[in-house]
Protein backbone atom coordinates (compact mmCIF):
# COMPACT_ATOMS: atom_id res chain seq x y z
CA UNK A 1 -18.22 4.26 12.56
CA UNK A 2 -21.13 2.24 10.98
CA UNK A 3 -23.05 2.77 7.54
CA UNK A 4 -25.96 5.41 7.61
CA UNK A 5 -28.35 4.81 5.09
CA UNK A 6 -27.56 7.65 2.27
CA UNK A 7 -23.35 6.71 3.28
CA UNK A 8 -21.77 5.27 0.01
CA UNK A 9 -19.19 2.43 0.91
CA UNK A 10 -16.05 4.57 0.31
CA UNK A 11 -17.24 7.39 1.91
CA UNK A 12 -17.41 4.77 4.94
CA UNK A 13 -13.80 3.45 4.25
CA UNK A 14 -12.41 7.27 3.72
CA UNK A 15 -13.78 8.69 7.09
CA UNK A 16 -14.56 5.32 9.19
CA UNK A 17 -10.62 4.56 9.24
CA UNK A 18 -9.08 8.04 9.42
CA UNK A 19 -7.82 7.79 13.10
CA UNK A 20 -5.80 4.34 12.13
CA UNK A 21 -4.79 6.37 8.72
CA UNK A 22 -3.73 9.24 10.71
CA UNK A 23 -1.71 6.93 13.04
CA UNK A 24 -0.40 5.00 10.25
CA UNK A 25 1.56 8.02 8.70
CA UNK A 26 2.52 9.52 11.85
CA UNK A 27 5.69 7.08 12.66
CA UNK A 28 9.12 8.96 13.06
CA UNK A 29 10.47 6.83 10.09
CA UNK A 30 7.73 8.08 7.78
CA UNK A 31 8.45 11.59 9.06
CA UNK A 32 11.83 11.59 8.25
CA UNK A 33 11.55 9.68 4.94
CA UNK A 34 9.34 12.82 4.07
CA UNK A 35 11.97 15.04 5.02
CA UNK A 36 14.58 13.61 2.72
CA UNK A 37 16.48 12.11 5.41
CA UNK A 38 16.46 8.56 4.93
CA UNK A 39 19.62 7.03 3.60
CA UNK A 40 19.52 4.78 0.68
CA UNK A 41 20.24 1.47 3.32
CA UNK A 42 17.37 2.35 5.00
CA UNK A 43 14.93 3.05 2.29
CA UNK A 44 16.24 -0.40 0.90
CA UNK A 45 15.07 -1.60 4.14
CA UNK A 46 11.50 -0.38 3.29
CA UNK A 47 11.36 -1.48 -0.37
CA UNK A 48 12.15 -5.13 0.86
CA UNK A 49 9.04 -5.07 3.09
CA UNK A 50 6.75 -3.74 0.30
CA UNK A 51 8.33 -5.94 -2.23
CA UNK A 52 6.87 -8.92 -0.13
CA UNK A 53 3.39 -7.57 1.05
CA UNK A 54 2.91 -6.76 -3.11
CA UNK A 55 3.94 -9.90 -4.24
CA UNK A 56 1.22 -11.02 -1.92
CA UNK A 57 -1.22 -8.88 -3.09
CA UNK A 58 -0.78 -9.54 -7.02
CA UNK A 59 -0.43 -13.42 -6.18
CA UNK A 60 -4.05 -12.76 -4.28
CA UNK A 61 -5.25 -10.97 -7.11
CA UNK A 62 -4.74 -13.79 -9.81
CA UNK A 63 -6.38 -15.91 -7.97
CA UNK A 64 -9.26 -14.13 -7.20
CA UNK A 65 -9.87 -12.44 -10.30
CA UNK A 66 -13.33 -13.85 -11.35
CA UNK A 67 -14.57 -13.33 -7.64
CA UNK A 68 -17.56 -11.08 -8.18
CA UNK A 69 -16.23 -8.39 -5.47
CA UNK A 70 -12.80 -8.10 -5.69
CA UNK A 71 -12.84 -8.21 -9.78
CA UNK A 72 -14.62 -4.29 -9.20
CA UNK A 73 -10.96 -3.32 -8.45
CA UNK A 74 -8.38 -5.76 -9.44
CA UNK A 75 -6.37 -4.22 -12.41
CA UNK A 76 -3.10 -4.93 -13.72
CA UNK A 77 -2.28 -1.76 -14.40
CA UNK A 78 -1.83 -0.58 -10.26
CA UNK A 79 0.36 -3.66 -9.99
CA UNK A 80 3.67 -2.49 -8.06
CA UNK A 81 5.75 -5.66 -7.62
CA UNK A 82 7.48 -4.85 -11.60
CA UNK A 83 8.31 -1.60 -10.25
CA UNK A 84 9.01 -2.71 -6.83
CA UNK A 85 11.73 -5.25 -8.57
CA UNK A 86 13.43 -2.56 -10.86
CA UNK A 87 13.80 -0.08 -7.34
CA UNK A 88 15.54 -2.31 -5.75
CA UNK A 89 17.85 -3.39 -8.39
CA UNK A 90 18.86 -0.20 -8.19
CA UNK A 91 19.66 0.44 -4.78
CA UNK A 92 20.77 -3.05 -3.63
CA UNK A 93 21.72 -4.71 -6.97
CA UNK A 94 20.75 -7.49 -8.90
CA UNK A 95 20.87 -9.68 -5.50
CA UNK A 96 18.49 -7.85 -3.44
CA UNK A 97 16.42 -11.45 -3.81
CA UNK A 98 19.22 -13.13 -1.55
CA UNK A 99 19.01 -10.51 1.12
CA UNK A 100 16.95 -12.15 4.44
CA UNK A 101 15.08 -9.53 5.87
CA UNK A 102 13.88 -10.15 10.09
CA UNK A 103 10.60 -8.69 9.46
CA UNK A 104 8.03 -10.25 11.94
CA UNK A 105 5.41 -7.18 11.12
CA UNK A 106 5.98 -8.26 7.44
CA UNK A 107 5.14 -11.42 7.96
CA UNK A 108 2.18 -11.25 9.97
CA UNK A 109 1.10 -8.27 7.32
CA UNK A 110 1.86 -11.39 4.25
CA UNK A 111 -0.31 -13.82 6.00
CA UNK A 112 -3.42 -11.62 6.76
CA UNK A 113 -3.34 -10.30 2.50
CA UNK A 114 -3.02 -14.62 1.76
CA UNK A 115 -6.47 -14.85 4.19
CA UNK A 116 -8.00 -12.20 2.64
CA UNK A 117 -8.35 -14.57 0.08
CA UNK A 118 -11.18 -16.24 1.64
CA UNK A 119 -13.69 -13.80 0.95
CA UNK A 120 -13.44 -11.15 -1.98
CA UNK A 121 -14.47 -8.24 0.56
CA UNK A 122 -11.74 -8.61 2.71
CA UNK A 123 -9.36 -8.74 -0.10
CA UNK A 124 -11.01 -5.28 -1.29
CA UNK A 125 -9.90 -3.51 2.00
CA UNK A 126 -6.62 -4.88 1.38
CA UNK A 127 -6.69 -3.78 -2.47
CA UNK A 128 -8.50 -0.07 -1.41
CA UNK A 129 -5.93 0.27 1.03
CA UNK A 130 -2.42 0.14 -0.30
CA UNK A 131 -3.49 1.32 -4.11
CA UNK A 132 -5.09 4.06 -3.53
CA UNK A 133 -2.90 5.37 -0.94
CA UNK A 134 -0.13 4.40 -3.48
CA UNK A 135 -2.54 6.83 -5.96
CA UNK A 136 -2.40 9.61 -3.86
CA UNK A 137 -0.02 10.59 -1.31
CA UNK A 138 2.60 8.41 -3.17
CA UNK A 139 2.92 10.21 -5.44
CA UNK A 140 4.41 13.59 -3.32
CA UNK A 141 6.60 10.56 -1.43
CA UNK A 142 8.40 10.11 -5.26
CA UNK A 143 9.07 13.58 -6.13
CA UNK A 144 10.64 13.83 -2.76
CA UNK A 145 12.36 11.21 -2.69
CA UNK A 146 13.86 11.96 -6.01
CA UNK A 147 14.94 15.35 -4.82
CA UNK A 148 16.43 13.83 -1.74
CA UNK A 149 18.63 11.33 -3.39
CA UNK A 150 19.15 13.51 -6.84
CA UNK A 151 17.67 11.44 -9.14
CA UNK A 152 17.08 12.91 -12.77
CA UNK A 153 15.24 10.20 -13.47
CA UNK A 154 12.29 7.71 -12.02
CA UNK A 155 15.33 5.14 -11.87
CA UNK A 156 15.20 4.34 -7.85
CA UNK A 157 11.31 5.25 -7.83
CA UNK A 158 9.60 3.44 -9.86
CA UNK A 159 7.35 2.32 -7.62
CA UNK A 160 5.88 6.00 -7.41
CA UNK A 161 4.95 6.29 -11.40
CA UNK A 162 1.67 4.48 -12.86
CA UNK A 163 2.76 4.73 -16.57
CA UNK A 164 -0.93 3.74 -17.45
CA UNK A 165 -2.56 5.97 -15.26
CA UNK A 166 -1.65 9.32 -16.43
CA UNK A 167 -4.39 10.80 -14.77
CA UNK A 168 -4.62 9.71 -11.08
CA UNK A 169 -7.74 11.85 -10.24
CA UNK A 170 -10.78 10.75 -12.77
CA UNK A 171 -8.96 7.03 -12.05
CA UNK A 172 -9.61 6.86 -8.17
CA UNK A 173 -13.47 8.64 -8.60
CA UNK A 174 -13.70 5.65 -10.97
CA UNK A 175 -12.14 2.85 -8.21
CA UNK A 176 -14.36 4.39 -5.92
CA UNK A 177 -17.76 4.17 -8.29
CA UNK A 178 -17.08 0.59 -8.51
CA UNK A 179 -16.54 0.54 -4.34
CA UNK A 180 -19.77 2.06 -4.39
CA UNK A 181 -21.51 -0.01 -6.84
CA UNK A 182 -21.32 -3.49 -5.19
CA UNK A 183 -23.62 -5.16 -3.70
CA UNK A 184 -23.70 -5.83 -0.13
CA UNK A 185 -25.08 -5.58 2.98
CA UNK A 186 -24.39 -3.33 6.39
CA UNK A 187 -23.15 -6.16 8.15
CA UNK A 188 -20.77 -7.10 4.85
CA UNK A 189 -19.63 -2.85 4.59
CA UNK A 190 -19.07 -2.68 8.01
CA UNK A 191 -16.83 -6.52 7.79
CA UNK A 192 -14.54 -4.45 5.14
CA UNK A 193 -14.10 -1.29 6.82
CA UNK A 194 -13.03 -3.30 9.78
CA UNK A 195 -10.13 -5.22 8.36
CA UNK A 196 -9.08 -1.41 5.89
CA UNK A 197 -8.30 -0.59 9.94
CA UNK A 198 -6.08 -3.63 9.97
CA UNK A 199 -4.48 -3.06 7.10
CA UNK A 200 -3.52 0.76 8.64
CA UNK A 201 -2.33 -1.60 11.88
CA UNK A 202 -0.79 -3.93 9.99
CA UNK A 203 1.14 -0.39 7.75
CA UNK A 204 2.22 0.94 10.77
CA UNK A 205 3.60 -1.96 12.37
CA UNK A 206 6.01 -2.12 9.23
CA UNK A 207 6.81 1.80 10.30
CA UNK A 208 7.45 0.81 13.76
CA UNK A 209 9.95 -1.73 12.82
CA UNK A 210 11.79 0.69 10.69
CA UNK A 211 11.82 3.30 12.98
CA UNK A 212 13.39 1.08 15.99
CA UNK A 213 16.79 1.91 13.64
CA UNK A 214 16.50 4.97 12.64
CA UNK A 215 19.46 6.38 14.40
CA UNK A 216 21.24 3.71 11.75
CA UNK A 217 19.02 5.09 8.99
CA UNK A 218 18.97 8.74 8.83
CA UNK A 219 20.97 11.08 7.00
């Protein structure tokens, strides 16, 4: 899919990438997580991988902050790795740091956030990608999680509540006013949309790992 010309940019990211965001969500561990039916080892599993791809991100994010494309949607308040950190205390202890996790998906998804720092677009697919997704179906992923595993309260998932957005709704027409608001070309529209449908690869590669033990993993 390529830019028309009355197309805004995240009307071009929303529907240009919704066959690799369809795939994305589709693995059998994501199907089962939203079922309730992954065990607390194997959602630690999953929490290790984001923990690295976020500390990524925010590291990223510092150092592009006076770029003059990324800074439209940098903020400090969708930072997860805080959250990410108290989660995983919880289910794996104060020394989930020591734990070595085999992750060559996660690894490969690390080093393509770390090159997105070479231009501000490319960190904006990144940025659009995981925090708005976090913004949306995320949320529904924390309440049932926190049925699942009988939580009373947001102690295990943190990483699901945005204490300074309250209201996730006027906050992502917002993100996406800035998205829309920058200025750049076809060619430069088209570059971001192409690496959002890498960051969906790179999402579901994660998934694929997990799901190779899910026999060990479900509940």
């Amino acid at each position: 899919m390529t830019l028309t010309a009355t197309e805004s940019l995240s009307t071009l990211l929303r529907d240009g990438s919704k066959a690799e965001h369809t795939s994305a969500e589709g693995s059998s561990f994501m199907s089962v997580m939203l079922e309730g039916r992954i065990s607390p080892e194997g959602y630690t599993a999953y929490l290790l991988r984001l923990q690295r791809v976020y500390a990524a991100l925010e590291s990223v994010a510092r150092r592009l902050a006076d770029d003059p494309i990324a800074s439209a949607v940098i903020d400090p308040a969708l930072e997860r790795s805080v959250s990410l950190a108290a989660d995983l205390d919880h289910w794996a202890g104060a020394g989930w740091r020591e734990i070595v996790v085999e992750s060559p998906a996660t690894e490969r998804y690390v080093e393509r956030v770390e090159a997105s720092a070479s231009w501000g677009g490319l960190f904006v697919a990144h940025h659009y990608t995981r925090y708005l997704g976090d913004l949306s179906g995320g949320q529904a992923i924390g309440r049932i999680l926190g049925r699942a595993y009988e939580l009373e309260t947001t102690a295990g998932v943190e990483f699901y509540a945005f204490d300074e957005i309250p209201k996730p709704k006027p906050y992502k027409d917002a993100y996406r006013a800035r998205l829309d608001a920058l200025s750049l070309d076809s060619a430069e529209q088209q570059r971001i949309l192409d690496e959002v449908k890498v960051v969906f690869g790179l999402n579901e590669a994660i998934f694929s790992e997990l799901s190779a033990d899910l026999d060990r993993w479900s509940r």
